[in-house]
Protein backbone atom coordinates (compact mmCIF):
# COMPACT_ATOMS: atom_id res chain seq x y z
CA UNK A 1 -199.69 9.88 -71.03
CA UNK A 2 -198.11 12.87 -72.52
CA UNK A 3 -196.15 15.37 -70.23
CA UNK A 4 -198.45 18.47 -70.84
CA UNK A 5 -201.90 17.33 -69.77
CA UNK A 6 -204.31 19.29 -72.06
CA UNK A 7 -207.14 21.02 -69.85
CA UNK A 8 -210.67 22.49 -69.68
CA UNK A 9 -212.40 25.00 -67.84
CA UNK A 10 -216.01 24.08 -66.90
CA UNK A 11 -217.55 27.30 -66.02
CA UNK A 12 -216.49 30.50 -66.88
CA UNK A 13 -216.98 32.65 -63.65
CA UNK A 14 -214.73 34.48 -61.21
CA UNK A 15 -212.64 32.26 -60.14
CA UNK A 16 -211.93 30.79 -63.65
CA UNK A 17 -209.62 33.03 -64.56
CA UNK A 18 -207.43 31.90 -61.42
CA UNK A 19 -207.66 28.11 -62.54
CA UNK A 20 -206.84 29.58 -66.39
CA UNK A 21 -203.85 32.12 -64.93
CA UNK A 22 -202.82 29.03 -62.99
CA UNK A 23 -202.70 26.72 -66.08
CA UNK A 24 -200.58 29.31 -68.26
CA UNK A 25 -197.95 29.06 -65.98
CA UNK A 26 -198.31 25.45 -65.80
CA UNK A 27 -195.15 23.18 -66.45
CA UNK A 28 -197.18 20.11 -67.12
CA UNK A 29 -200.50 21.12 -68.40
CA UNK A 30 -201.95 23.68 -71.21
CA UNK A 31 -205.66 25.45 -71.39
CA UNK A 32 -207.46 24.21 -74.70
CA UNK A 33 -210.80 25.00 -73.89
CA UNK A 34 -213.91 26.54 -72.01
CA UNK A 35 -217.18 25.45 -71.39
CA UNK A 36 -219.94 27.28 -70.31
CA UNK A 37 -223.91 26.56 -70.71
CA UNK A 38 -224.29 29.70 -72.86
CA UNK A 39 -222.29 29.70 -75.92
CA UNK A 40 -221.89 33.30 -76.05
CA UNK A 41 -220.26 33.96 -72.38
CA UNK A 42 -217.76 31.00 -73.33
CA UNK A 43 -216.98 32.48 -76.28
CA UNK A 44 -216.47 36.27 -74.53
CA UNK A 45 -214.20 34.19 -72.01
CA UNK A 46 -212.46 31.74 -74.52
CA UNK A 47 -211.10 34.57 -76.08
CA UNK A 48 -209.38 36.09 -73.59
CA UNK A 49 -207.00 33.57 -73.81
CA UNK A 50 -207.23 32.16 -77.26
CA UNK A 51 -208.88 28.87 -76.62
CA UNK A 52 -211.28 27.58 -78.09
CA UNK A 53 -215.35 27.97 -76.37
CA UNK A 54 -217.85 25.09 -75.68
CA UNK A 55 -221.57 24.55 -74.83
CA UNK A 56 -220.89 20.59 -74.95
CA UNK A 57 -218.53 19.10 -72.69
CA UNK A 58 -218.78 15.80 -74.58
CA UNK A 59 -217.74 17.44 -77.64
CA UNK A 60 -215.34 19.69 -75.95
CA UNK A 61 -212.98 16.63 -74.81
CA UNK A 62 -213.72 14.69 -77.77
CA UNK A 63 -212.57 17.30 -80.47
CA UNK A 64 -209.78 18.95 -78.19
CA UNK A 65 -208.26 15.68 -76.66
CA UNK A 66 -209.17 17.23 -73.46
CA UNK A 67 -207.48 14.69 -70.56
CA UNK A 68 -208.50 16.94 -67.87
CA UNK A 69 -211.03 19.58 -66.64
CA UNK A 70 -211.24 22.28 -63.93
CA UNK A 71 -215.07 22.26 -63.04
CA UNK A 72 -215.89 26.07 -61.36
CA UNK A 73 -219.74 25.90 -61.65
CA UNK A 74 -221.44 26.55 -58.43
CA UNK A 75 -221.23 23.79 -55.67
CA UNK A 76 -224.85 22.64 -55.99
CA UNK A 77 -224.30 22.51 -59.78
CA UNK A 78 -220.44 20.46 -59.63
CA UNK A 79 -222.24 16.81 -59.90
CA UNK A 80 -223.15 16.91 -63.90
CA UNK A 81 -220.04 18.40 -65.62
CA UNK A 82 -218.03 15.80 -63.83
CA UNK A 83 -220.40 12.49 -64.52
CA UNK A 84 -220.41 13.70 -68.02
CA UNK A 85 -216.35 14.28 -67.91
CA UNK A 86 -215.21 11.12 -66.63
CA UNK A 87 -217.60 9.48 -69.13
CA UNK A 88 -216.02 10.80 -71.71
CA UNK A 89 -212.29 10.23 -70.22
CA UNK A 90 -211.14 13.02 -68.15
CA UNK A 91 -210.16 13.35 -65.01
CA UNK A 92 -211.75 15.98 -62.71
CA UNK A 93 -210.67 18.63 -60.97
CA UNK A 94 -213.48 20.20 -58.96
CA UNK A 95 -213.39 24.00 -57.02
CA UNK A 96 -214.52 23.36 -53.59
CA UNK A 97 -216.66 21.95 -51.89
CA UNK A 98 -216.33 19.00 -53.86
CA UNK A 99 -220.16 19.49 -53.56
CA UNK A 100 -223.04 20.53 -51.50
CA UNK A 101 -224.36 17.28 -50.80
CA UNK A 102 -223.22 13.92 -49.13
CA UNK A 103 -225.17 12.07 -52.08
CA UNK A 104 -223.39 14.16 -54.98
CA UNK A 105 -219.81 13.27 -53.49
CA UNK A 106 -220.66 9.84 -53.30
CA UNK A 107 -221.95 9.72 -57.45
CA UNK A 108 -218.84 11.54 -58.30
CA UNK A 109 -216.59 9.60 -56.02
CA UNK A 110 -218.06 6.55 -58.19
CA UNK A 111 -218.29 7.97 -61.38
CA UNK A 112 -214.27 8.63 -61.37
CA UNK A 113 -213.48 5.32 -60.49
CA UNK A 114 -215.57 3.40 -62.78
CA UNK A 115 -214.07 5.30 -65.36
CA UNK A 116 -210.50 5.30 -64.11
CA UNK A 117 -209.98 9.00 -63.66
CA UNK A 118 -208.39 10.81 -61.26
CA UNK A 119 -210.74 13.08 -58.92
CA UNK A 120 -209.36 15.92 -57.40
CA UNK A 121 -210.67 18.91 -54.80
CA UNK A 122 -209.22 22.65 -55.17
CA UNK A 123 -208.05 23.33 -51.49
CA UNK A 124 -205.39 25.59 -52.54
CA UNK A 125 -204.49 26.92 -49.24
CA UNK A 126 -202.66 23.82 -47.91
CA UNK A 127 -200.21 25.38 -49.78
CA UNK A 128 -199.65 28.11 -48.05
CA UNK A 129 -196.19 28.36 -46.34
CA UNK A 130 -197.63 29.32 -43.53
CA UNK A 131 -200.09 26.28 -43.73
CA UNK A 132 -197.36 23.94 -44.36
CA UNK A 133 -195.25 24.84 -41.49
CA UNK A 134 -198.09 23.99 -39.72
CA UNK A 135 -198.21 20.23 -41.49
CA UNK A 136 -194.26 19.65 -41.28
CA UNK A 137 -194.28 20.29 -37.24
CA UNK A 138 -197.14 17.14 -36.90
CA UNK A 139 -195.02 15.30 -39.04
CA UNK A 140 -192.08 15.59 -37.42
CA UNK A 141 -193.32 15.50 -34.00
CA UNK A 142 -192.80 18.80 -33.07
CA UNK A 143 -196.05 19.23 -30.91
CA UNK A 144 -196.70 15.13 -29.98
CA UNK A 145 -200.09 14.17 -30.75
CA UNK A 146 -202.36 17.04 -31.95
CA UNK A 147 -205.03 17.42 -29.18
CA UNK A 148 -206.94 20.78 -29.74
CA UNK A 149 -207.59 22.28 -33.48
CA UNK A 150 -209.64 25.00 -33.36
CA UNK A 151 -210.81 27.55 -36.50
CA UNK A 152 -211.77 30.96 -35.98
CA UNK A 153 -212.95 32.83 -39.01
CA UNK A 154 -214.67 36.08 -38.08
CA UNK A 155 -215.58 37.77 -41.51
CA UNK A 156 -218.26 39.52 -43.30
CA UNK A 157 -220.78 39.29 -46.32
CA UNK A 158 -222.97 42.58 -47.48
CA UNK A 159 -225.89 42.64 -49.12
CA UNK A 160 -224.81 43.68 -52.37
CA UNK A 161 -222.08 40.48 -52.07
CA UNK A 162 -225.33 38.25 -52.10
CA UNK A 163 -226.83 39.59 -54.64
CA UNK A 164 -223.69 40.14 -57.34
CA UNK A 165 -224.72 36.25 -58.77
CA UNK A 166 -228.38 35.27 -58.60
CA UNK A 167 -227.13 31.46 -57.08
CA UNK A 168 -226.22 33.02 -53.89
CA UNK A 169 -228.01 32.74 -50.49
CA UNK A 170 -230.08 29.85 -51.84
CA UNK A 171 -230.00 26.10 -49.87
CA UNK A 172 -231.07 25.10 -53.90
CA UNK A 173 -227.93 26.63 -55.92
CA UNK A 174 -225.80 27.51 -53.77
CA UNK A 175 -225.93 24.38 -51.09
CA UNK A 176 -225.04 26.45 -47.75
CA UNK A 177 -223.46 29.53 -46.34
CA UNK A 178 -220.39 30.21 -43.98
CA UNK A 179 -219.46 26.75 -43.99
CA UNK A 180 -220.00 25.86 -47.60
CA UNK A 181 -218.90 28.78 -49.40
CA UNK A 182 -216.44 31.02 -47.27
CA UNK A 183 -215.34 28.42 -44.83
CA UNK A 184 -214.75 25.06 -46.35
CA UNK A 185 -211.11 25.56 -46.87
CA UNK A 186 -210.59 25.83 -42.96
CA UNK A 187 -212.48 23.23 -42.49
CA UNK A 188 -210.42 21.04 -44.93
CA UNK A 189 -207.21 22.18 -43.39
CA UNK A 190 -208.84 21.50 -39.83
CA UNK A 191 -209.39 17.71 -40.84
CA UNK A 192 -205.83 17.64 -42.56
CA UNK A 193 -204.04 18.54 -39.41
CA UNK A 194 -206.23 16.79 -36.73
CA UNK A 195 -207.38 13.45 -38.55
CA UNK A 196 -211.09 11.49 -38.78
CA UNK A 197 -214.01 12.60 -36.80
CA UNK A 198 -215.74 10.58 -34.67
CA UNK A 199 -218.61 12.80 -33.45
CA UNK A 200 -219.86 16.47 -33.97
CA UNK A 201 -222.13 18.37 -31.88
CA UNK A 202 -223.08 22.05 -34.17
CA UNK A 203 -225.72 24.42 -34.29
CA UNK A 204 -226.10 27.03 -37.38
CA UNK A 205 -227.83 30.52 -37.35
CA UNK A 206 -228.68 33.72 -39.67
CA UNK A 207 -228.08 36.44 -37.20
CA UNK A 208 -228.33 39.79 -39.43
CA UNK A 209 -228.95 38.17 -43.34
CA UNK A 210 -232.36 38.12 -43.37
CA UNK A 211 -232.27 38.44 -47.25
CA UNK A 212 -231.03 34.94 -47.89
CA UNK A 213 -231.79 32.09 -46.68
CA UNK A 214 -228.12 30.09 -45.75
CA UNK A 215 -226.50 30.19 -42.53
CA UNK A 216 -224.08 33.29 -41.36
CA UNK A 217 -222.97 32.11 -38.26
CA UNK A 218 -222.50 28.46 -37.06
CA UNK A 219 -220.46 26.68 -34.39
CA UNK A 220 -219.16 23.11 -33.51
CA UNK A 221 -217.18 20.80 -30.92
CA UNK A 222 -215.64 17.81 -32.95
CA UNK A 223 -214.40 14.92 -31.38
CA UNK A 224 -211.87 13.56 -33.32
CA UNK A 225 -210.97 8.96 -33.56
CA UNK A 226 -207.24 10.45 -31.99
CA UNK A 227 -208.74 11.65 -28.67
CA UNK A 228 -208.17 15.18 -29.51
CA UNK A 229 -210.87 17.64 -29.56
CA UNK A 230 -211.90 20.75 -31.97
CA UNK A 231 -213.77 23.88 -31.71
CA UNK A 232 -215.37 26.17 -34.93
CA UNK A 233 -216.35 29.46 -34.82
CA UNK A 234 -217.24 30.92 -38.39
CA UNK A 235 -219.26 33.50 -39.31
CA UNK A 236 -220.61 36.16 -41.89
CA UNK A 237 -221.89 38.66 -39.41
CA UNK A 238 -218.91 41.41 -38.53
CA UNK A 239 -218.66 44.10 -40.11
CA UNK A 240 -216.32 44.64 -41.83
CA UNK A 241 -214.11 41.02 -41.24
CA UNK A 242 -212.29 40.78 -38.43
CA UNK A 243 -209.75 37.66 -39.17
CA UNK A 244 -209.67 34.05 -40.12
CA UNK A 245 -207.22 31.71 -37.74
CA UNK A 246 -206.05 27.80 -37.56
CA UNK A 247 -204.57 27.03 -34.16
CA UNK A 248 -203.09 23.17 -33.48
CA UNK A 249 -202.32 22.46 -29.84
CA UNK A 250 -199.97 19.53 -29.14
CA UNK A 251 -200.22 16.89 -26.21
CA UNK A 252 -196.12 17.86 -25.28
CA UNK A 253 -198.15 21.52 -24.50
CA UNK A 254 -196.46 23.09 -27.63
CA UNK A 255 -199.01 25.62 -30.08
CA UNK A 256 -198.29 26.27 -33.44
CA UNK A 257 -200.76 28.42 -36.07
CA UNK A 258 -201.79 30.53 -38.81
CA UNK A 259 -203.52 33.50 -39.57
CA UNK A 260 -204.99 32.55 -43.15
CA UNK A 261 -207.53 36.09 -43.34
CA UNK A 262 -207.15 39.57 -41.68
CA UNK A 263 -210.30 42.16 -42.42
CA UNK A 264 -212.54 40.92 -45.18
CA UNK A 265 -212.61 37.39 -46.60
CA UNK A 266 -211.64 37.28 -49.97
CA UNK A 267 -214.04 38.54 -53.07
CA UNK A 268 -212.89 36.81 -56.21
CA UNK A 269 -212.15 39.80 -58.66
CA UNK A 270 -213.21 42.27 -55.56
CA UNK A 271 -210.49 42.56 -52.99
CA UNK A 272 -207.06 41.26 -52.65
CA UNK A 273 -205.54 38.62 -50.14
CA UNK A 274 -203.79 39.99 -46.57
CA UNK A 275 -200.41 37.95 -45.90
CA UNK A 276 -201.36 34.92 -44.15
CA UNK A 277 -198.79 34.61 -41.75
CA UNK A 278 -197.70 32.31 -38.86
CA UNK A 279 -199.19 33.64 -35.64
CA UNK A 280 -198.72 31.12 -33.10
CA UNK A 281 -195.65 28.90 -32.72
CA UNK A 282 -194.04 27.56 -29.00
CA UNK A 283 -192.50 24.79 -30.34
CA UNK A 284 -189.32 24.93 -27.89
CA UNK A 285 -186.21 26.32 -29.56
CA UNK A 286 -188.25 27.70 -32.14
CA UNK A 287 -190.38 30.17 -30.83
CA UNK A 288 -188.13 33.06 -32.15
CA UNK A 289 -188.78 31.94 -36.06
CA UNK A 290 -192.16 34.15 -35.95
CA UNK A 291 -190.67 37.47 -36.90
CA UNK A 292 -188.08 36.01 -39.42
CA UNK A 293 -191.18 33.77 -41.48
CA UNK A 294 -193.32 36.55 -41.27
CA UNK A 295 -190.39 38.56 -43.26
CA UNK A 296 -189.62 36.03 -45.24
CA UNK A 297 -193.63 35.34 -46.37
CA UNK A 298 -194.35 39.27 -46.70
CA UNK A 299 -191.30 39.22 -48.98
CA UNK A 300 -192.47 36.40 -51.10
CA UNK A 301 -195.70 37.15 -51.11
CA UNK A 302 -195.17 41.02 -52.29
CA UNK A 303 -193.73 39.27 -55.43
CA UNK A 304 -195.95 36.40 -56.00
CA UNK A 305 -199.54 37.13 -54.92
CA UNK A 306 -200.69 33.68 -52.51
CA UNK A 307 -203.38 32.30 -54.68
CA UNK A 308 -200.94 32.64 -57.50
CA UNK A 309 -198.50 30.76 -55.68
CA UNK A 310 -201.10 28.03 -54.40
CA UNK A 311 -203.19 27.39 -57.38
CA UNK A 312 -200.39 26.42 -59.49
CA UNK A 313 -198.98 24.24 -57.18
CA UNK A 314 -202.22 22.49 -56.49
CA UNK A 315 -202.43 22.37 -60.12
CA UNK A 316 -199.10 20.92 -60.88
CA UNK A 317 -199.50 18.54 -58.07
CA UNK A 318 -203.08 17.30 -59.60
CA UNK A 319 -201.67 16.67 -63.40
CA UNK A 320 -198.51 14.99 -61.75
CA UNK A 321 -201.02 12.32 -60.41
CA UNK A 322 -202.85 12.10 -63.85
CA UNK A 323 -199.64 11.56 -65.32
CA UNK A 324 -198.03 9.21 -62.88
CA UNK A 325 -201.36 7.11 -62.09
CA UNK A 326 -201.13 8.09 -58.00
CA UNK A 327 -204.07 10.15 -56.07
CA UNK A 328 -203.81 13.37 -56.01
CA UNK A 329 -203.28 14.74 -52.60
CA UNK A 330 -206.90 16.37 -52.49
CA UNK A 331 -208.42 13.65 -54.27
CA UNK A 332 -212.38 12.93 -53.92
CA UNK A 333 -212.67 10.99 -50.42
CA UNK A 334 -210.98 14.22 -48.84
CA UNK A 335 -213.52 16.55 -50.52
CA UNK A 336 -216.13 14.27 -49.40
CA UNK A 337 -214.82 14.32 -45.80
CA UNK A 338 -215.44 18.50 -45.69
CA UNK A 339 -219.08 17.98 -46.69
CA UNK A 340 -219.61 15.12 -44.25
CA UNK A 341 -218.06 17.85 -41.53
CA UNK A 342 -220.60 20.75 -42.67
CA UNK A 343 -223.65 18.25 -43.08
CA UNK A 344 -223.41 17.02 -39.24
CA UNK A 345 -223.67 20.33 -38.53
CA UNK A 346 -227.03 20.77 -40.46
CA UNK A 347 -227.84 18.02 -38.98
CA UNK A 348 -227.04 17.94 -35.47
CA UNK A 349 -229.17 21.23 -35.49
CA UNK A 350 -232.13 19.98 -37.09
CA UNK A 351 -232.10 16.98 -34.40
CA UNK A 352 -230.77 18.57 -31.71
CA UNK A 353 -227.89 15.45 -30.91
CA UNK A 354 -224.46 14.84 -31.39
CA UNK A 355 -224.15 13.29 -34.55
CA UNK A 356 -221.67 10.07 -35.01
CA UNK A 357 -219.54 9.54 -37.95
CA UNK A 358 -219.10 8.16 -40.78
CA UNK A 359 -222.59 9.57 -42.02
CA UNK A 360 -224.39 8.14 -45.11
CA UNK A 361 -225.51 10.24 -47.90
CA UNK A 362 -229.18 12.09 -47.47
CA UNK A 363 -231.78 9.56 -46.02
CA UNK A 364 -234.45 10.95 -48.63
CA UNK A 365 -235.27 13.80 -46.70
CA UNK A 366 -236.96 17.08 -48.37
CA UNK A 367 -234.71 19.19 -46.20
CA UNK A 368 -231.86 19.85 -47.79
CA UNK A 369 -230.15 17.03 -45.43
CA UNK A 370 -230.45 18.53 -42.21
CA UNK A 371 -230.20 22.79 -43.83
CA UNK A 372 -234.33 23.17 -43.39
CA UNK A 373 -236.90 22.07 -41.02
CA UNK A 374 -239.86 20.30 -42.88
């Protein structure tokens, strides 16, 4: 394996020109290619950054070597580019969620190792340094056993958000709402800091969308296999985003946290990114490092913009696995865990019961496993 991976973008969208920015800056990977269904739009994106455009991801890896691609199709839509990828011999980096669907994780979860590719989840804000202050005290033992996680993400959506791309606010193309689009990196975080579920009890709502069909609002109690417990509050529905929070209490009575959002969630292309910043932290002796992290982070941060920062390290850390044969740290049994968290929540609503983990994929269902009644 060489030490520049050579990468593909599948899907030329918003956030593609993060994942391409992120790749220029690359130490161990370069941007050959684009590949979009219409020729035309990957040709109008392809050369913006002299690569070369695609309407055949077969042909696209074959003719440009391609060893690795960065699939940023809509979640509903992630399950084709990367069967057809890892067929042909790349690994697969996928923009989260890994998918909509319990059923499409599992085929790509499959697909990847039958063809001896690395799989890979975007879940860029783990790299936060806010984020990983938040990892380093569990792992040293700062707080004792985590015992409470709880995520609190208060934002908003307008109408004119839904209807800027004509997959949004459908259970069909865009798989989901809060939890699935806005939400599903707290949600990853929340499972890398507390550990395996054991049992959800959720219920999901539209309180003031009633132009799309996908949740705004939903809430859940986890009960997670260490003993400790977990509470979700996310929603769409205030005007105009209030704030987005990760709070880990320990069992030695010590809280430590982060304040990932303030205002408005972040609009790919639309609005920029508040500071996250470390809100919470009682870790004895170390209570006074708030002020001077939060200096420290602004100052970084006024430099380097976060999803910069966090893309290319997620990046880096992804083509380091490819390279060195390891998994990558968000690799495709972590995605899969985030859309086996939001899909007991669909379900435990549509059945009205606490809902016990591990689930299987979809039983068959026509109901979008567990989004519709039917």
């Amino acid at each position: 394996m060489p030490e520049k991976i050579r990468a593909a973008v599948i899907g030329c969208g918003k956030v593609s020109h993060w994942h391409i920015s992120a790749l220029q800056k690359a130490s161990n990977a370069v941007c050959v290619a684009a590949y979009s269904r219409d020729i035309e739009k990957a040709g109008s994106f392809a050369g913006q950054y002299g690569i070369k455009p695609y309407d055949d991801i077969t042909a696209m890896i074959k003719n440009e070597k391609v060893q690795a691609v960065v699939v940023c199709t809509p979640h509903p839509y992630h399950i084709e580019p990367v069967l057809e990828a890892a067929a042909a011999g790349a690994h697969c980096l996928v923009e989260k969620p890994l998918a909509s669907s319990l059923a499409d994780c599992d085929r790509m979860i499959n697909a990847c190792k039958q063809a001896g590719v690395k799989l890979g989840m975007i879940s860029q804000r783990r790299y936060l340094r806010c984020v990983q202050r938040l990892r380093n005290a569990i792992d040293q033992n700062k707080i004792g056993t985590p015992v409470l996680g709880t995520v609190n993400v208060l934002g908003w959506r307008d109408k004119g958000y839904y209807e800027s791309d004509p997959w949004r606010g459908k259970w069909n193309t865009e798989g989901g709402g809060v939890m699935v689009n806005q939400t599903s990196h707290q949600l990853e975080i929340l499972l890398w800091l507390m550990g395996p579920v054991d049992e959800v009890y959720g219920v999901w709502r539209n309180f003031n969308h009633p132009y799309v069909e996908i949740e705004d609002t939903a809430l859940a109690i986890v009960k997670f296999k260490n003993g400790g417990l977990g509470n979700i509050i996310v929603s769409n529905s205030m005007r105009p985003g209030l704030y987005g929070k990760i709070h880990i209490h320990g069992s030695n009575g010590a809280s430590v946290g982060a304040q990932l959002d303030g205002g408005a969630m972040l609009l790919p292309g639309q609005t920029g990114v508040d500071i996250p910043y470390n809100d919470i932290w009682t870790v004895p002796g170390e209570e006074r490092f708030l002020d001077e992290w939060h200096k420290e982070d602004t100052a970084f941060y006024n430099n380097t913009k976060p999803v910069d920062d966090t893309f290319l390290k997620q990046h880096e850390d992804f083509y380091n696995a490819a390279i060195h044969d390891r998994e990558p740290p968000v690799n495709g049994i972590t995605g899969r865990n985030t859309v086996e968290l939001f899909t007991a929540v669909y379900r435990s609503t549509r059945d009205n019961a606490v809902v016990k983990f591990p689930l299987p994929a979809d039983d068959g269902r026509n109901d979008y496993d567990g989004r519709v009644s039917v």
